[in-house]
PDB file of N, CA and C in Angstrom:
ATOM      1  N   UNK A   1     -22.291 -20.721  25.900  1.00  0.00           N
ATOM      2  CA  UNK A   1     -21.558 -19.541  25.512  1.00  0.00           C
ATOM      3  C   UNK A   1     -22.534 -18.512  24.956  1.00  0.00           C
ATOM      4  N   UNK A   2     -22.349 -17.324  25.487  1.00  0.00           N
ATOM      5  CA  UNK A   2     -23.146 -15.895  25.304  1.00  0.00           C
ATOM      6  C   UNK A   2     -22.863 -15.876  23.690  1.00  0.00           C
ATOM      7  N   UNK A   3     -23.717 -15.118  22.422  1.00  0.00           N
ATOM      8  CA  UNK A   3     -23.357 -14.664  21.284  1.00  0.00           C
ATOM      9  C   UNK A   3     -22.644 -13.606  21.220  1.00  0.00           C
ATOM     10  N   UNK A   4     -22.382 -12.709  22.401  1.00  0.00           N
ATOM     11  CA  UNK A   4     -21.581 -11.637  22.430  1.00  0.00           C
ATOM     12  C   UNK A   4     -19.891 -11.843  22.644  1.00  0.00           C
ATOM     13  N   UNK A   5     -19.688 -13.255  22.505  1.00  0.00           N
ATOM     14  CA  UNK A   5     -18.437 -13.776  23.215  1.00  0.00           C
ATOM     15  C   UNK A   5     -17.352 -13.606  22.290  1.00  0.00           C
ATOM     16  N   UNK A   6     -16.341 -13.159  22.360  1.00  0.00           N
ATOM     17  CA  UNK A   6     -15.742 -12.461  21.199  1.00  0.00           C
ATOM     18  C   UNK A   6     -13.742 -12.923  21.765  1.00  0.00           C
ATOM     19  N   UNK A   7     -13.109 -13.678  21.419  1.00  0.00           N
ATOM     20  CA  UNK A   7     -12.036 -13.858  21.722  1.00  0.00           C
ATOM     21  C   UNK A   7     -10.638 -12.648  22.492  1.00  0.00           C
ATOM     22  N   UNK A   8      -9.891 -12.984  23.391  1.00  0.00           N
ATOM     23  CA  UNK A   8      -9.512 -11.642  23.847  1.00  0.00           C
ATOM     24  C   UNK A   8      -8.630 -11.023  22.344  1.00  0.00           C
ATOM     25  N   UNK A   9      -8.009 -12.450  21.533  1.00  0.00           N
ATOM     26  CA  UNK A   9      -7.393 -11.012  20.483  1.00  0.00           C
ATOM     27  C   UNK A   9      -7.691 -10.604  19.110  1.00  0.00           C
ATOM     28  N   UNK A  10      -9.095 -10.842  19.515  1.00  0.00           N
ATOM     29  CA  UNK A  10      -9.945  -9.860  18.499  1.00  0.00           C
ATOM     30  C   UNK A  10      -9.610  -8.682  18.308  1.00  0.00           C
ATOM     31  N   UNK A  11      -9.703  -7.808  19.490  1.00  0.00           N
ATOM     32  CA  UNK A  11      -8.911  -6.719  19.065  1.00  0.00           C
ATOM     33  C   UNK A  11      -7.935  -6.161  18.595  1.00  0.00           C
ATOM     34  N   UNK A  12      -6.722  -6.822  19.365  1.00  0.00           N
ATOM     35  CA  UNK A  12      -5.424  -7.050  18.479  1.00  0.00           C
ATOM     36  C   UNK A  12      -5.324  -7.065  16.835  1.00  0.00           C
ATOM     37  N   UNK A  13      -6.214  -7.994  16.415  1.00  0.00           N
ATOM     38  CA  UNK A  13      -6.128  -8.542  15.252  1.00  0.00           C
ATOM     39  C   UNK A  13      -7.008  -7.396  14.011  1.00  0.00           C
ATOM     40  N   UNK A  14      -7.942  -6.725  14.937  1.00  0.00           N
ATOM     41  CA  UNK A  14      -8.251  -5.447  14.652  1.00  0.00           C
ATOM     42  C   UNK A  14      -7.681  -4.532  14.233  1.00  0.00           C
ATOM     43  N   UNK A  15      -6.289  -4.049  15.689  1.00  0.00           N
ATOM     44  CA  UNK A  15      -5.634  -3.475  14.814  1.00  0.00           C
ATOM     45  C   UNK A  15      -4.397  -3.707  13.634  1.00  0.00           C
ATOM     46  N   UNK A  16      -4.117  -5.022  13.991  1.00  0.00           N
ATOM     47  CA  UNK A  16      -3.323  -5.298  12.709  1.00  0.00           C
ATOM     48  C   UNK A  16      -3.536  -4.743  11.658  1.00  0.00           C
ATOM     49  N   UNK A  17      -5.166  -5.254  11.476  1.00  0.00           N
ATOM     50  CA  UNK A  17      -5.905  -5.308   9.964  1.00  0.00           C
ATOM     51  C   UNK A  17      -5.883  -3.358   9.277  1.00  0.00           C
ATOM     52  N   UNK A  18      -6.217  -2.675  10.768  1.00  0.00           N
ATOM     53  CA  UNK A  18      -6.204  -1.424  10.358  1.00  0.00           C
ATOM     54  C   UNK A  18      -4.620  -0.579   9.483  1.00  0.00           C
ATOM     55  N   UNK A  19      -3.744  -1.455  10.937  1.00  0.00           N
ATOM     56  CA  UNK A  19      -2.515  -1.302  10.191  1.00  0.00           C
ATOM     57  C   UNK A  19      -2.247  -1.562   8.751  1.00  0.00           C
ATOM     58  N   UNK A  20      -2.590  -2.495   8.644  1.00  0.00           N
ATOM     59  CA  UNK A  20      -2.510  -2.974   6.984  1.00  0.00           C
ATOM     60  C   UNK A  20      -3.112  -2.273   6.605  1.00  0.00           C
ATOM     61  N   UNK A  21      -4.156  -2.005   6.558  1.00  0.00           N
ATOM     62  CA  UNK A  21      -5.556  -1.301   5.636  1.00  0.00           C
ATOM     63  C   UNK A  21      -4.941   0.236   4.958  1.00  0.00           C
ATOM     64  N   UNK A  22      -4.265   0.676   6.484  1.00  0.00           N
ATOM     65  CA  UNK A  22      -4.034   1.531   6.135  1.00  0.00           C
ATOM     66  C   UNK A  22      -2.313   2.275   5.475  1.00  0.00           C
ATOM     67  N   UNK A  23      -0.960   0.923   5.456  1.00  0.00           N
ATOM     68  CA  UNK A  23       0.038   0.915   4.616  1.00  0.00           C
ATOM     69  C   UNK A  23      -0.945   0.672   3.538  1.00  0.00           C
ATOM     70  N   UNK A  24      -1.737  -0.230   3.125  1.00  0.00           N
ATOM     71  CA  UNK A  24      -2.323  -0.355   1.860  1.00  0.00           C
ATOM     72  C   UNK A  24      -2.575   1.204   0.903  1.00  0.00           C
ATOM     73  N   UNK A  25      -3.605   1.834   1.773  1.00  0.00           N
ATOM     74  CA  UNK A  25      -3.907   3.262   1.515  1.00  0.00           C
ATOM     75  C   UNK A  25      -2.838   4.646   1.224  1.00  0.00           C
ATOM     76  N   UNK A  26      -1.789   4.060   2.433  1.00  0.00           N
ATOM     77  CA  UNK A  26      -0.501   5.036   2.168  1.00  0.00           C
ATOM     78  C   UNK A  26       0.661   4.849   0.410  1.00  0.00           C
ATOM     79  N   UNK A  27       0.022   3.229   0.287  1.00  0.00           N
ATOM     80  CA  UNK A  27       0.923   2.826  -0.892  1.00  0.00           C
ATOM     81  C   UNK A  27       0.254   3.279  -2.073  1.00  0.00           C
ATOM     82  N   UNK A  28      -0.976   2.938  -1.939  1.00  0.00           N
ATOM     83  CA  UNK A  28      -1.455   3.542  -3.390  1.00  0.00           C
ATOM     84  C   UNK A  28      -1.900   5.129  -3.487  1.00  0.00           C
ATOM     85  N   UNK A  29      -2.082   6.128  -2.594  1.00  0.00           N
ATOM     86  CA  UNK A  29      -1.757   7.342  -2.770  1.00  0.00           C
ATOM     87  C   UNK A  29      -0.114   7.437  -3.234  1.00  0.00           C
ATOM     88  N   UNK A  30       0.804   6.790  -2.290  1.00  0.00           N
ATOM     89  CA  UNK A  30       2.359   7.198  -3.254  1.00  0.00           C
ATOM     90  C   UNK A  30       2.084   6.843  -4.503  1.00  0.00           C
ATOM     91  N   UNK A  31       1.916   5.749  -4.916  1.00  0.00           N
ATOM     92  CA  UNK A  31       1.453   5.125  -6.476  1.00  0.00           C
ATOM     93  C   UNK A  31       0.817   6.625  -7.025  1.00  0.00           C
ATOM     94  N   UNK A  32      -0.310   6.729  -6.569  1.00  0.00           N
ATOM     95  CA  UNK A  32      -0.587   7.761  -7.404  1.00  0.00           C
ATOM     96  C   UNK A  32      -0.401   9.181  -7.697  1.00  0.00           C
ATOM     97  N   UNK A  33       0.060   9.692  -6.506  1.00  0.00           N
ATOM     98  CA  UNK A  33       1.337  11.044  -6.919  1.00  0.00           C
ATOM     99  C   UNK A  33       2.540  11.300  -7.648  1.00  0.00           C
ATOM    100  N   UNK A  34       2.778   9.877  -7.370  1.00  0.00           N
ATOM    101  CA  UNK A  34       4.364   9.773  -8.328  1.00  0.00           C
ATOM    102  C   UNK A  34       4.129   8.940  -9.518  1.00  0.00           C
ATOM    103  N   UNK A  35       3.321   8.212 -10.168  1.00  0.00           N
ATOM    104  CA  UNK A  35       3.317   7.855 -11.082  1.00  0.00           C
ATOM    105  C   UNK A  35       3.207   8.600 -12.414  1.00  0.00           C
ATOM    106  N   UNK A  36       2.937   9.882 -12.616  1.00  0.00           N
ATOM    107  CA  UNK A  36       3.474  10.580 -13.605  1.00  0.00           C
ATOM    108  C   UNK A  36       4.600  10.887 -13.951  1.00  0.00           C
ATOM    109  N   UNK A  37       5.380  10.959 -13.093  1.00  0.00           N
ATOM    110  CA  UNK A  37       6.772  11.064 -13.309  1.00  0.00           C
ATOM    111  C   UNK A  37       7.485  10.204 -13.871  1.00  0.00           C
ATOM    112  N   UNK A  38       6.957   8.784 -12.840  1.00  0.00           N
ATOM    113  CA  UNK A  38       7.853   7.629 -13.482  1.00  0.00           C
ATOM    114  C   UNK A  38       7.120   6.957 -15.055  1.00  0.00           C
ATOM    115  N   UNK A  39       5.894   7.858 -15.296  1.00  0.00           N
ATOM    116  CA  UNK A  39       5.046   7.200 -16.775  1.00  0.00           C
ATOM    117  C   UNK A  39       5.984   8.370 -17.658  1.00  0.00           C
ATOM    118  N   UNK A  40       6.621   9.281 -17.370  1.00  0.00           N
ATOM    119  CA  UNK A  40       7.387  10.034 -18.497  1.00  0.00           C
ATOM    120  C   UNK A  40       8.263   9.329 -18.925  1.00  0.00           C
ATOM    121  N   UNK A  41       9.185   8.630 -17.663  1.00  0.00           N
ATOM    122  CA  UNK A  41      10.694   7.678 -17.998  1.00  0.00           C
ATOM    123  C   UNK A  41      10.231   6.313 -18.416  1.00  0.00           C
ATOM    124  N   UNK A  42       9.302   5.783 -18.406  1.00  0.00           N
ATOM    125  CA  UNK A  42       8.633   4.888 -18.606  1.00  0.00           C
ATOM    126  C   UNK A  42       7.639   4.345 -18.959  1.00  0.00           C
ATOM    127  N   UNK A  43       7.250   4.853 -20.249  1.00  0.00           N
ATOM    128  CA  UNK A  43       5.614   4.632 -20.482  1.00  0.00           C
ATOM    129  C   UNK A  43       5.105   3.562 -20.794  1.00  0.00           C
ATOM    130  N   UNK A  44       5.817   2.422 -20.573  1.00  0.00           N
ATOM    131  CA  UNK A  44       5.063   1.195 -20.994  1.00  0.00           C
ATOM    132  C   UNK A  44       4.999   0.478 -19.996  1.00  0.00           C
ATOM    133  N   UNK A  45       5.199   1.105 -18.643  1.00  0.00           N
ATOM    134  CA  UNK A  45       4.464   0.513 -17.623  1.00  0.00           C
ATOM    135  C   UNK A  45       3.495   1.011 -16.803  1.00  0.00           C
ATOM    136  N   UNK A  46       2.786  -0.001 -16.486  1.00  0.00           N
ATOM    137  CA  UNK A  46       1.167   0.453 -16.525  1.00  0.00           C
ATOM    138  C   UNK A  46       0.926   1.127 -15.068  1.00  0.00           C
ATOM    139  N   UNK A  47      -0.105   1.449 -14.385  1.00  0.00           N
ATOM    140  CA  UNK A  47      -0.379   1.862 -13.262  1.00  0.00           C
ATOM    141  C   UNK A  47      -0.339   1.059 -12.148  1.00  0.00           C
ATOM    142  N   UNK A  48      -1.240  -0.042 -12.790  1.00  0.00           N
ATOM    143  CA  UNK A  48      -1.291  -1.579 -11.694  1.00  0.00           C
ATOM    144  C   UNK A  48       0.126  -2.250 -11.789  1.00  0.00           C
ATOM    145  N   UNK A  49       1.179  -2.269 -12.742  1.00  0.00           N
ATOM    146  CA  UNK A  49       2.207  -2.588 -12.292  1.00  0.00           C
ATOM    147  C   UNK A  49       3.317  -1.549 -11.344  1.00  0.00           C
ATOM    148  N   UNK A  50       2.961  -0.885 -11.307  1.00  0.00           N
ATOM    149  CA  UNK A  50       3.641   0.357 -10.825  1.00  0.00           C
ATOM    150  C   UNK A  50       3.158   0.136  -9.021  1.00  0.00           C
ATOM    151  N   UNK A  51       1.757   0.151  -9.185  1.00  0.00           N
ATOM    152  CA  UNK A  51       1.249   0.445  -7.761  1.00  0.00           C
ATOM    153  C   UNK A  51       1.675  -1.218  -6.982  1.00  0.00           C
ATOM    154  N   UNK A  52       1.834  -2.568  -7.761  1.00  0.00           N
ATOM    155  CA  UNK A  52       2.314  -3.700  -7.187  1.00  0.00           C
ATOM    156  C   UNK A  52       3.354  -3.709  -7.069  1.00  0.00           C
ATOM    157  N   UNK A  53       4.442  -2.791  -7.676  1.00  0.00           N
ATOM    158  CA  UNK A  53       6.177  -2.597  -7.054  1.00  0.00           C
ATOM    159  C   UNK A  53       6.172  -1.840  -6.138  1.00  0.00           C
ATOM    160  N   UNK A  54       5.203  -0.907  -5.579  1.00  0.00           N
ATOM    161  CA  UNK A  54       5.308  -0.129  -4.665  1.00  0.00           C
ATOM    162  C   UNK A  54       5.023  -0.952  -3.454  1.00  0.00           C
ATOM    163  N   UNK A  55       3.618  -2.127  -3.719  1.00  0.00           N
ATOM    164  CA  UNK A  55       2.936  -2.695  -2.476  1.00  0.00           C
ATOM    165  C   UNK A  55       4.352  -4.166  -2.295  1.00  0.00           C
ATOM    166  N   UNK A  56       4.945  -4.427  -3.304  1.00  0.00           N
ATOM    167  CA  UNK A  56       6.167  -5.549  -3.199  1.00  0.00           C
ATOM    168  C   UNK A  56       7.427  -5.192  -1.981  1.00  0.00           C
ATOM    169  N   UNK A  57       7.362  -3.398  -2.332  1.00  0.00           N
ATOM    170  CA  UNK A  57       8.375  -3.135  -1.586  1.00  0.00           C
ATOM    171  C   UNK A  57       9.751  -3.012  -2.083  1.00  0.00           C
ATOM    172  N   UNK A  58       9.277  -2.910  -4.166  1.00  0.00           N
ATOM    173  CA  UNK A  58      10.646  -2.968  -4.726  1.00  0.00           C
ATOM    174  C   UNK A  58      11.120  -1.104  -4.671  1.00  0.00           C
ATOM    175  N   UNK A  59      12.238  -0.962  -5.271  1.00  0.00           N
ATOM    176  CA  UNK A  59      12.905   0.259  -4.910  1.00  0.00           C
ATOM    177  C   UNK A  59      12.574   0.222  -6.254  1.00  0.00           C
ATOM    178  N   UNK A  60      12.067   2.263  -6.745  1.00  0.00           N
ATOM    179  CA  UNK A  60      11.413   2.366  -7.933  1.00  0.00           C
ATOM    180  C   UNK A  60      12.678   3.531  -8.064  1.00  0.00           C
ATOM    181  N   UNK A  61      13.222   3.756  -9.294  1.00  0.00           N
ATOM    182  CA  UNK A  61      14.372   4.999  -9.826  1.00  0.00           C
ATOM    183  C   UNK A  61      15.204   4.536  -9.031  1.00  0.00           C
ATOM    184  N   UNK A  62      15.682   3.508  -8.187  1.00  0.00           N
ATOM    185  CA  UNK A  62      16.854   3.517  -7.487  1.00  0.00           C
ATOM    186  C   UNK A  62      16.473   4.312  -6.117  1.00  0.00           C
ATOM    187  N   UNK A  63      15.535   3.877  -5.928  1.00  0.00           N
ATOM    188  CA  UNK A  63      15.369   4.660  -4.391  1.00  0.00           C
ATOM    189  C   UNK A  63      14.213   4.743  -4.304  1.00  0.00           C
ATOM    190  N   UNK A  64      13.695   5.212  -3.138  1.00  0.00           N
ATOM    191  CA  UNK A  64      11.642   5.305  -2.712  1.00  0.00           C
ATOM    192  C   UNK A  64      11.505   6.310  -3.768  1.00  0.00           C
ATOM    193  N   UNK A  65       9.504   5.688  -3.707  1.00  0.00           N
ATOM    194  CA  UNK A  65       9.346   7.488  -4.611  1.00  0.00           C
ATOM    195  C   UNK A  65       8.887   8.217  -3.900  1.00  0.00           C
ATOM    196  N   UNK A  66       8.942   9.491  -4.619  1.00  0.00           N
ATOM    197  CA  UNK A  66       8.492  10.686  -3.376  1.00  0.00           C
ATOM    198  C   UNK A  66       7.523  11.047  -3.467  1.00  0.00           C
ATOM    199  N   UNK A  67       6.157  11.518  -2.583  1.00  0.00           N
ATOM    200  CA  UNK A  67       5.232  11.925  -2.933  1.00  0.00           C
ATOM    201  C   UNK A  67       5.246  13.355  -3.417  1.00  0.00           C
ATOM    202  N   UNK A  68       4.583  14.094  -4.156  1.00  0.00           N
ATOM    203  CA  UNK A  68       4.704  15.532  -4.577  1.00  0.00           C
ATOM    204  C   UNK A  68       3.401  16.050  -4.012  1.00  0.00           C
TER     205      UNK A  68
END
């Protein structure tokens, strides 16, 4: 076997990862546009818990947050 030999769904799996990579990226920019808002109604929760309810997929104010 050649060292260049690379499975056919390598690529595939490529883009999964990008996919992810990049909901990852979309979640913590929302995290961080809207987390002032929700640190006014809520100041005793922290950033990293904030940005792990967003990446959980829990509903934050009763509904998505919005980016501003």
């Amino acid at each position: 076997m050649s060292k260049n030999y690379r499975p056919i769904t390598a690529g595939f799996m490529d883009e999964l990862r990008e996919v992810e990579v990049r909901r990852e990226i979309d979640n913590f920019l929302l995290a961080l546009y809207s987390y002032p808002e929700r640190f006014a109604g809520d100041p005793c929760l922290s950033f990293e818990q904030y940005l792990c309810s967003i990446m959980a997929g829990e509903s934050v104010n009763g509904g998505t947050p919005r980016v501003h």
